[in-house]
Protein backbone atom coordinates (compact mmCIF):
# COMPACT_ATOMS: atom_id res chain seq x y z
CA UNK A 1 -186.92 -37.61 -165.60
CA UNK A 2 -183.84 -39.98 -165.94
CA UNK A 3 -183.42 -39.52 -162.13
CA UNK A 4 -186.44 -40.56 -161.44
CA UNK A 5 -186.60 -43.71 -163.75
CA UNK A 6 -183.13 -44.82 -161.99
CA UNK A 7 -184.86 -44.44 -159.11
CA UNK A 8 -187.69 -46.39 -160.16
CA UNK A 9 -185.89 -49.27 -161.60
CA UNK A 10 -183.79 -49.55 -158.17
CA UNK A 11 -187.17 -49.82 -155.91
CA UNK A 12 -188.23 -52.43 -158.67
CA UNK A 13 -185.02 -54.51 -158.37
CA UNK A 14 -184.95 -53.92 -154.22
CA UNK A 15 -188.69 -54.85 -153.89
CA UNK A 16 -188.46 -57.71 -156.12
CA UNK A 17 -185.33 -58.88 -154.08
CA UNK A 18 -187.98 -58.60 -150.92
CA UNK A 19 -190.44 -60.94 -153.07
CA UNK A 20 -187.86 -63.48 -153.45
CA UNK A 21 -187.68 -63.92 -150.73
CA UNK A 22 -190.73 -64.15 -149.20
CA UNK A 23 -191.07 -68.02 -149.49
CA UNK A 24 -190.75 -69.81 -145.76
CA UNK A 25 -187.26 -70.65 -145.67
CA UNK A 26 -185.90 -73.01 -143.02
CA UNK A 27 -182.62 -74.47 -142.53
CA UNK A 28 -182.37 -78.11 -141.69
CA UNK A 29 -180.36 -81.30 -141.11
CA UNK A 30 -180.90 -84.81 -143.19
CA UNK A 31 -180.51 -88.56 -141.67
CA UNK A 32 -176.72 -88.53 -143.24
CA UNK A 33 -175.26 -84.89 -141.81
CA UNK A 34 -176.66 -82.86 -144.98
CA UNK A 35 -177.09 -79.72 -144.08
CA UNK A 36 -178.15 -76.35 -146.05
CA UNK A 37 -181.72 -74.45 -146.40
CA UNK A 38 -185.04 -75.59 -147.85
CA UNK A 39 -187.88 -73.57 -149.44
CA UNK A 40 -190.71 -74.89 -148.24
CA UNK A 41 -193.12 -73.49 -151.08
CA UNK A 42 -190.81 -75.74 -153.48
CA UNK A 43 -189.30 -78.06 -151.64
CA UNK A 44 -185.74 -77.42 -153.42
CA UNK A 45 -182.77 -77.74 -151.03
CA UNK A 46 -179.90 -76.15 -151.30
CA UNK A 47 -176.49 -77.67 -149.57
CA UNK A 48 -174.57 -74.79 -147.35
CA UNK A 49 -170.86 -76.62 -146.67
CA UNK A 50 -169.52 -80.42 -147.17
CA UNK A 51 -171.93 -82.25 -144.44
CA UNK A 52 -171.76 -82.32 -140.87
CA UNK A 53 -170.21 -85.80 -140.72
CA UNK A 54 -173.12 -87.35 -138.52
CA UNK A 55 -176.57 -87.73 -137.20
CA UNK A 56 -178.02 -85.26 -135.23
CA UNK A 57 -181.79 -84.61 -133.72
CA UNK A 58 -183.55 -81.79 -134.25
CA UNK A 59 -182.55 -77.97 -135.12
CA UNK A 60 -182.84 -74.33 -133.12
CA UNK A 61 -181.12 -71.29 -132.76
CA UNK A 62 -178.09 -70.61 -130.51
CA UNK A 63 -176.16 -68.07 -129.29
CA UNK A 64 -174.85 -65.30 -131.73
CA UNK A 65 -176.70 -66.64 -134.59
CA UNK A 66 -175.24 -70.64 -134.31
CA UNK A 67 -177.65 -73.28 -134.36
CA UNK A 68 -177.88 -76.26 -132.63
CA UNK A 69 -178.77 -79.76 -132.92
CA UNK A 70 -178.22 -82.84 -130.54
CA UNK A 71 -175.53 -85.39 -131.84
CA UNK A 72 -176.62 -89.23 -131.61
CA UNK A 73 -173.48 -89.47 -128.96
CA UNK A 74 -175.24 -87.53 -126.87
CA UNK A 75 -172.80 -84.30 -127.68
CA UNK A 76 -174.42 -81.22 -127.91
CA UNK A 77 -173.76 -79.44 -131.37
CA UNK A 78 -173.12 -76.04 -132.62
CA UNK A 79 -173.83 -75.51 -136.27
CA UNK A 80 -172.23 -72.16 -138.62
CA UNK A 81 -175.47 -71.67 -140.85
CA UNK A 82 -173.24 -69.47 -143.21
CA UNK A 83 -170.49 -72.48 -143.30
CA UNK A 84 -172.02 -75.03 -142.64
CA UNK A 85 -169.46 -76.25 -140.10
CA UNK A 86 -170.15 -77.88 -136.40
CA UNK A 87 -168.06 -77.96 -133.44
CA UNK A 88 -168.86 -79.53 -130.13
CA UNK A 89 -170.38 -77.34 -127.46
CA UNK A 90 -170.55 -79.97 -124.49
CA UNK A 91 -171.52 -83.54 -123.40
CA UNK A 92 -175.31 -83.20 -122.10
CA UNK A 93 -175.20 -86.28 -120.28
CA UNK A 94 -177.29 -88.39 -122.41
CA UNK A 95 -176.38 -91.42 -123.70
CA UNK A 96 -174.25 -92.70 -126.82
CA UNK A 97 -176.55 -94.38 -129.77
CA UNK A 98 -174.22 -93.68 -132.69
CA UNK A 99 -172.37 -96.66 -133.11
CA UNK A 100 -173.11 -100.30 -133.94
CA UNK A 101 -171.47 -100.71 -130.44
CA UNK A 102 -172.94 -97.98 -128.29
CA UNK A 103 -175.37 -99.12 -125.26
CA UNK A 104 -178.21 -97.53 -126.70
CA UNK A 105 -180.45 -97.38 -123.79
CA UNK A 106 -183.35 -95.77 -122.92
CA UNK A 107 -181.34 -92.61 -121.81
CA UNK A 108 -179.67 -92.25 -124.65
CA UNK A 109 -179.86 -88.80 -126.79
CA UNK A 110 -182.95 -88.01 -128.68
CA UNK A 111 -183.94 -84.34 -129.99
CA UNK A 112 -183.88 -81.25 -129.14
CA UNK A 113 -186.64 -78.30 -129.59
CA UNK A 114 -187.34 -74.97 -128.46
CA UNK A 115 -189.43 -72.35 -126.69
CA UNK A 116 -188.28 -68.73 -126.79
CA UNK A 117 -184.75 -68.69 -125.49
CA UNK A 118 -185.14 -71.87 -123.50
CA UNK A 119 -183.54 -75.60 -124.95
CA UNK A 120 -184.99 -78.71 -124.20
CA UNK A 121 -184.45 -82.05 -125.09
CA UNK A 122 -185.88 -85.77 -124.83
CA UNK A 123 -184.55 -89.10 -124.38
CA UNK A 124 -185.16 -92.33 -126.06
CA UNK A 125 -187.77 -93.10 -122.74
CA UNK A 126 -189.22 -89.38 -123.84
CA UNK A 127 -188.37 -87.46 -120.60
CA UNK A 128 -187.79 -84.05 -120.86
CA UNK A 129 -184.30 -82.13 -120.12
CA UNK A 130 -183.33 -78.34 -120.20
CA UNK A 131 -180.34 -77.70 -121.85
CA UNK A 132 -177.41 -75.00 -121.70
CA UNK A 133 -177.34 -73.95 -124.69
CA UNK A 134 -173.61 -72.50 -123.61
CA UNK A 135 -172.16 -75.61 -121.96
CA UNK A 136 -174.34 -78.47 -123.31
CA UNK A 137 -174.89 -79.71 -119.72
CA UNK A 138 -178.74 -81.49 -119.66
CA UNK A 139 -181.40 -81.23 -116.47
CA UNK A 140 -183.71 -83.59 -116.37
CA UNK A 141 -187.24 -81.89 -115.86
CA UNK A 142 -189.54 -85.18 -115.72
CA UNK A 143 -191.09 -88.12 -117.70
CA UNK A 144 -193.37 -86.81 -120.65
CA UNK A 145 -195.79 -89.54 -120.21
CA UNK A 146 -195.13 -90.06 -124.14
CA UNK A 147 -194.65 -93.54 -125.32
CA UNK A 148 -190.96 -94.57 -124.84
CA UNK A 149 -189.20 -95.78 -128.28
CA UNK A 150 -190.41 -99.03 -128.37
CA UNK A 151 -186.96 -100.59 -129.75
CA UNK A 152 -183.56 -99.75 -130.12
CA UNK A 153 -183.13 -97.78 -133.43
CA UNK A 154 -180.05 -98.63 -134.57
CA UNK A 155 -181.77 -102.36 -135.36
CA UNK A 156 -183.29 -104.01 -138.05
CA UNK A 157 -186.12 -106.36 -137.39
CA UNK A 158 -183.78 -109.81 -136.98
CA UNK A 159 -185.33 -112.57 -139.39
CA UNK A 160 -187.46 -110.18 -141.86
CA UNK A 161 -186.95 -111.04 -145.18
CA UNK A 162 -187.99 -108.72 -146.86
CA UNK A 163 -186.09 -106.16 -145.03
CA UNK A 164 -188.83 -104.24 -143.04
CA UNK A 165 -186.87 -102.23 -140.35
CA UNK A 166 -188.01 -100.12 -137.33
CA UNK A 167 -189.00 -96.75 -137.82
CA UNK A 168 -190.47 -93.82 -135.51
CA UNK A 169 -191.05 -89.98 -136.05
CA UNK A 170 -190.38 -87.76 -133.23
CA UNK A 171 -189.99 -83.57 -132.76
CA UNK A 172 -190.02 -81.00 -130.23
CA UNK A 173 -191.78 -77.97 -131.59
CA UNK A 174 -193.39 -74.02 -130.37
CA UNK A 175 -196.78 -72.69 -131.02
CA UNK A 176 -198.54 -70.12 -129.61
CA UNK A 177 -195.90 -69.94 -126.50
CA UNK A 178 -196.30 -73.51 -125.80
CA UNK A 179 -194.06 -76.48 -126.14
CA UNK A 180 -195.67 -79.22 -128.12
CA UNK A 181 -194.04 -82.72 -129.27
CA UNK A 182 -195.39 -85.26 -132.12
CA UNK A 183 -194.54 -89.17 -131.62
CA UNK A 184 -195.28 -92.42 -133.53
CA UNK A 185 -193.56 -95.74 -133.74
CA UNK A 186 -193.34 -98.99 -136.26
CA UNK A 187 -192.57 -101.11 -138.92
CA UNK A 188 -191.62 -100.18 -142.77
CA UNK A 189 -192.07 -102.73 -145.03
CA UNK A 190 -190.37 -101.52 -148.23
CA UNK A 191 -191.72 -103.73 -150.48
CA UNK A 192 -195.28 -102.49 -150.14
CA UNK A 193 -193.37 -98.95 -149.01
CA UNK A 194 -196.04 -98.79 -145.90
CA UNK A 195 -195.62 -98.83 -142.10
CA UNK A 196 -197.33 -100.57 -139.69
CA UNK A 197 -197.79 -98.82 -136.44
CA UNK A 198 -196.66 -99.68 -133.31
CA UNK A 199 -197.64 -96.63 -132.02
CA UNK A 200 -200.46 -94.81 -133.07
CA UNK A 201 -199.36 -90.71 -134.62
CA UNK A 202 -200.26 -88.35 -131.57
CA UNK A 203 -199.33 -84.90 -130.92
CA UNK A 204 -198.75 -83.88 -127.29
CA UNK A 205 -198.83 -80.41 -125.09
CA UNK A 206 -195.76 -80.13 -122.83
CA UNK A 207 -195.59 -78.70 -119.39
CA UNK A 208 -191.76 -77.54 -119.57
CA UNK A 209 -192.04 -76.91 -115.45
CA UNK A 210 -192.58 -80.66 -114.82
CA UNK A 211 -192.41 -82.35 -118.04
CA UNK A 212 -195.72 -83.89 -118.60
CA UNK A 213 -197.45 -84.20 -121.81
CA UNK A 214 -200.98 -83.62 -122.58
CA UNK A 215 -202.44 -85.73 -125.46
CA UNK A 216 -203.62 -82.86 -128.26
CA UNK A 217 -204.79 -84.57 -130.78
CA UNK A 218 -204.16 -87.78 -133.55
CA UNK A 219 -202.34 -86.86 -136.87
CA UNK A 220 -200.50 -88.31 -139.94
CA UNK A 221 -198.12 -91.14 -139.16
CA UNK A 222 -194.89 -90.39 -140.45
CA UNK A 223 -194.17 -86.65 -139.69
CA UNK A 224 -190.46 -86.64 -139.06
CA UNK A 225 -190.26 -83.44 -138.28
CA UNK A 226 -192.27 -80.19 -137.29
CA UNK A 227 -191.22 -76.52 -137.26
CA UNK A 228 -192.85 -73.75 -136.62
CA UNK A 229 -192.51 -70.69 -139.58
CA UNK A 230 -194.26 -67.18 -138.47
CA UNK A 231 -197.00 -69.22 -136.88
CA UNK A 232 -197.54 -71.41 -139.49
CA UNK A 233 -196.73 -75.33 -138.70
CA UNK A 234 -194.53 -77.16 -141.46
CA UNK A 235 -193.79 -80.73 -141.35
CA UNK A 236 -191.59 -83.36 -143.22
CA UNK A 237 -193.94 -86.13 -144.36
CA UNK A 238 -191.57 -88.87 -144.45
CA UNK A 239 -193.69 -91.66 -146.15
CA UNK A 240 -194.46 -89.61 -149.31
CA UNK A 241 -191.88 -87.75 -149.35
CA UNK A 242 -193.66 -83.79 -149.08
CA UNK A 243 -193.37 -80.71 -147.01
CA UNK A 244 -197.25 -80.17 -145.42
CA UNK A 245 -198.94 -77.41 -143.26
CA UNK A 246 -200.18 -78.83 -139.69
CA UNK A 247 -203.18 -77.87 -138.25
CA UNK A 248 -202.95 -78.27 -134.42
CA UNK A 249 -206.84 -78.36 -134.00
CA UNK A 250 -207.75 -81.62 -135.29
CA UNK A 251 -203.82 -82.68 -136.19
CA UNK A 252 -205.09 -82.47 -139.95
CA UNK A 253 -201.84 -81.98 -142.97
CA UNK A 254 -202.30 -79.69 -146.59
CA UNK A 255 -199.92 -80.39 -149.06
CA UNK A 256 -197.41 -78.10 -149.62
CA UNK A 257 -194.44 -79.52 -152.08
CA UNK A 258 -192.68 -82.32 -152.58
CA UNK A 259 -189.09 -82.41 -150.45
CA UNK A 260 -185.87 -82.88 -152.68
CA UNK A 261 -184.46 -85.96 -152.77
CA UNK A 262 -181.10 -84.73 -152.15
CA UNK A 263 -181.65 -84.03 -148.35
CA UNK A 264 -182.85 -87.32 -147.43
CA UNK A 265 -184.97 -87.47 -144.07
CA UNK A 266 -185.32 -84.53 -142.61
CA UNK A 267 -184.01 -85.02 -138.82
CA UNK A 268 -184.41 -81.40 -138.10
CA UNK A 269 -185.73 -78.27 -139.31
CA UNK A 270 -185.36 -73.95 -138.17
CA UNK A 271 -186.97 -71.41 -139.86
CA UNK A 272 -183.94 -68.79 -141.68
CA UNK A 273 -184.19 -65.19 -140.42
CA UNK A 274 -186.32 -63.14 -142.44
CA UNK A 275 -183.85 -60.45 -144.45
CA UNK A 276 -185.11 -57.42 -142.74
CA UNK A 277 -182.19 -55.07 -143.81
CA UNK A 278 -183.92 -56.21 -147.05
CA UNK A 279 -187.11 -54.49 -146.23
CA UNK A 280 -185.81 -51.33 -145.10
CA UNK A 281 -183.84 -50.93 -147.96
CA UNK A 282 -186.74 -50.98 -149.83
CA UNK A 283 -188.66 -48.70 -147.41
CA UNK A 284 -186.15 -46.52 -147.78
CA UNK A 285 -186.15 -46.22 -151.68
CA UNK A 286 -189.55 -46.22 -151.74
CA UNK A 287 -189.66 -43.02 -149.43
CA UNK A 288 -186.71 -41.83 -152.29
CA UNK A 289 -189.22 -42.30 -154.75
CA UNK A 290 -192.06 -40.49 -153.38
CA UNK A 291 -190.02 -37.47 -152.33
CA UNK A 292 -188.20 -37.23 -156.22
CA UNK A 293 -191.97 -37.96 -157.36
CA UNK A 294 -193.42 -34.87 -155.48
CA UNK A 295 -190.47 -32.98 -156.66
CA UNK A 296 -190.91 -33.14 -160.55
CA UNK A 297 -195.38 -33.19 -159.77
CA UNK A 298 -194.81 -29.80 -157.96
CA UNK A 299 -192.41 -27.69 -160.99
């Protein structure tokens, strides 16, 4: 009988282990090089290493287990998600809008997404680029048809007193084996703490053979950015400062939690690996269990 209560308390403490970690966990990247995991049923963040340094675009997975992200110099990024520590995997090509004194143009580096084992990546005009994911070299697929950044976004708004500044929300994101992007543009006034659009919250169907974008639907302005998390959609509502569910139908959002303020704007966002070892552990005892039960039912 002790045997079998050890083993009972073990397949207690494994499966318990399991339920921990059952929340959606995704790792992501903030507006000032944060980095480290979120649970998205809380919204706490937890930091994993001392920052990356600098702004990146977007989050997916790279070879043997790295992630990557797309720097604002147009660099593209390889990211340790046990460290916490990036290196440089190649120029793509794009251009540099990190600096005060970068051109900034419309070629410049925007985000990358993913679909399957395939990298892609937009532009501040919005046309789409493969990426090696091994060299960081960039291909340029086509124009989206998606509204170009309407403004350079390392600027203000020159003259505003009140200190209203440009803003827009942009991600590449999969569902249901298809690449989709959100995009919306405008003005933050932070005295009233409300945008003004400049352009309207849509959320587009990409055609990664040619690049163009198919309008899907409207949705919430502000949705910085969008993952996808064992087919559920996830998205950083920027304005009020809350992780929400997406649905793609009619571009509607469910409130989920609010986001810690410690990561700041969420620039980025990959779901964590689900601890499967985790699960056959506890598979495993639980088989243990039945076999030591049948044993002591059957003297």
């Amino acid at each position: 009988m002790i045997l079998w209560q050890k083993v009972a308390l073990a397949l207690t403490l494994a499966t318990s282990t399991v339920a921990a970690y059952a929340d959606a966990v995704v790792y992501v990247v903030g507006d000032s090089g944060q980095f480290g995991t979120i649970n998205l049923s809380t919204g706490s963040f937890t930091p994993i290493g001392p920052g990356l340094g600098a702004g990146s675009g977007g989050l997916v997975r790279g070879p043997g287990g790295s992630l990557l992200s797309l720097g604002f110099d147009g660099n593209l990024n390889s990211i340790n998600p046990a460290t916490g520590v990036m290196s440089t995997v190649g120029a793509t090509g794009l251009g540099d809008c990190s600096l005060p004194t970068s051109a900034c143009g419309p070629n410049s580096a925007n985000l990358v997404g993913q679909l399957g084992a395939s990298v892609f990546a937009t532009d501040l005009a919005n046309n789409l680029y493969s990426i090696n994911p091994v060299t960081g070299a960039a291909t340029l697929i086509g124009p989206t048809g998606i509204p170009a950044v309407p403004f350079t976004p390392k600027s203000g708004v020159p003259g505003d007193p009140d200190g209203s500044f440009y803003i827009y929300d942009e991600s590449l994101f999969d569902f249901g084996g298809n690449l989709y992007a959100n995009m919306d543009a405008g003005i933050f006034d932070p005295v009233t703490f409300t945008p003004t659009s400049l352009i309207d919250p849509n959320i587009y169907r990409i055609d990664t053979l040619t690049g163009a974008a198919t309008l899907v639907t409207a949705t919430d302005f502000g949705l910085g950015t969008i993952t996808n998390v064992n087919g559920t959609l996830y998205a950083f509502d920027l304005p009020i400062s809350s992780i929400v569910t997406l649905n793609l139908a009619d571009g509607s959002t469910t409130f989920v939690s609010s986001t810690d303020p410690a990561v700041g704007l969420v620039g980025g966002a990959s779901p964590v690996p689900e601890p499967g070892s985790l699960v056959l552990v506890g598979s495993g005892l639980a088989a243990i269990a039945a076999g030591v039960r049948r044993r002591f039912s059957i003297r």
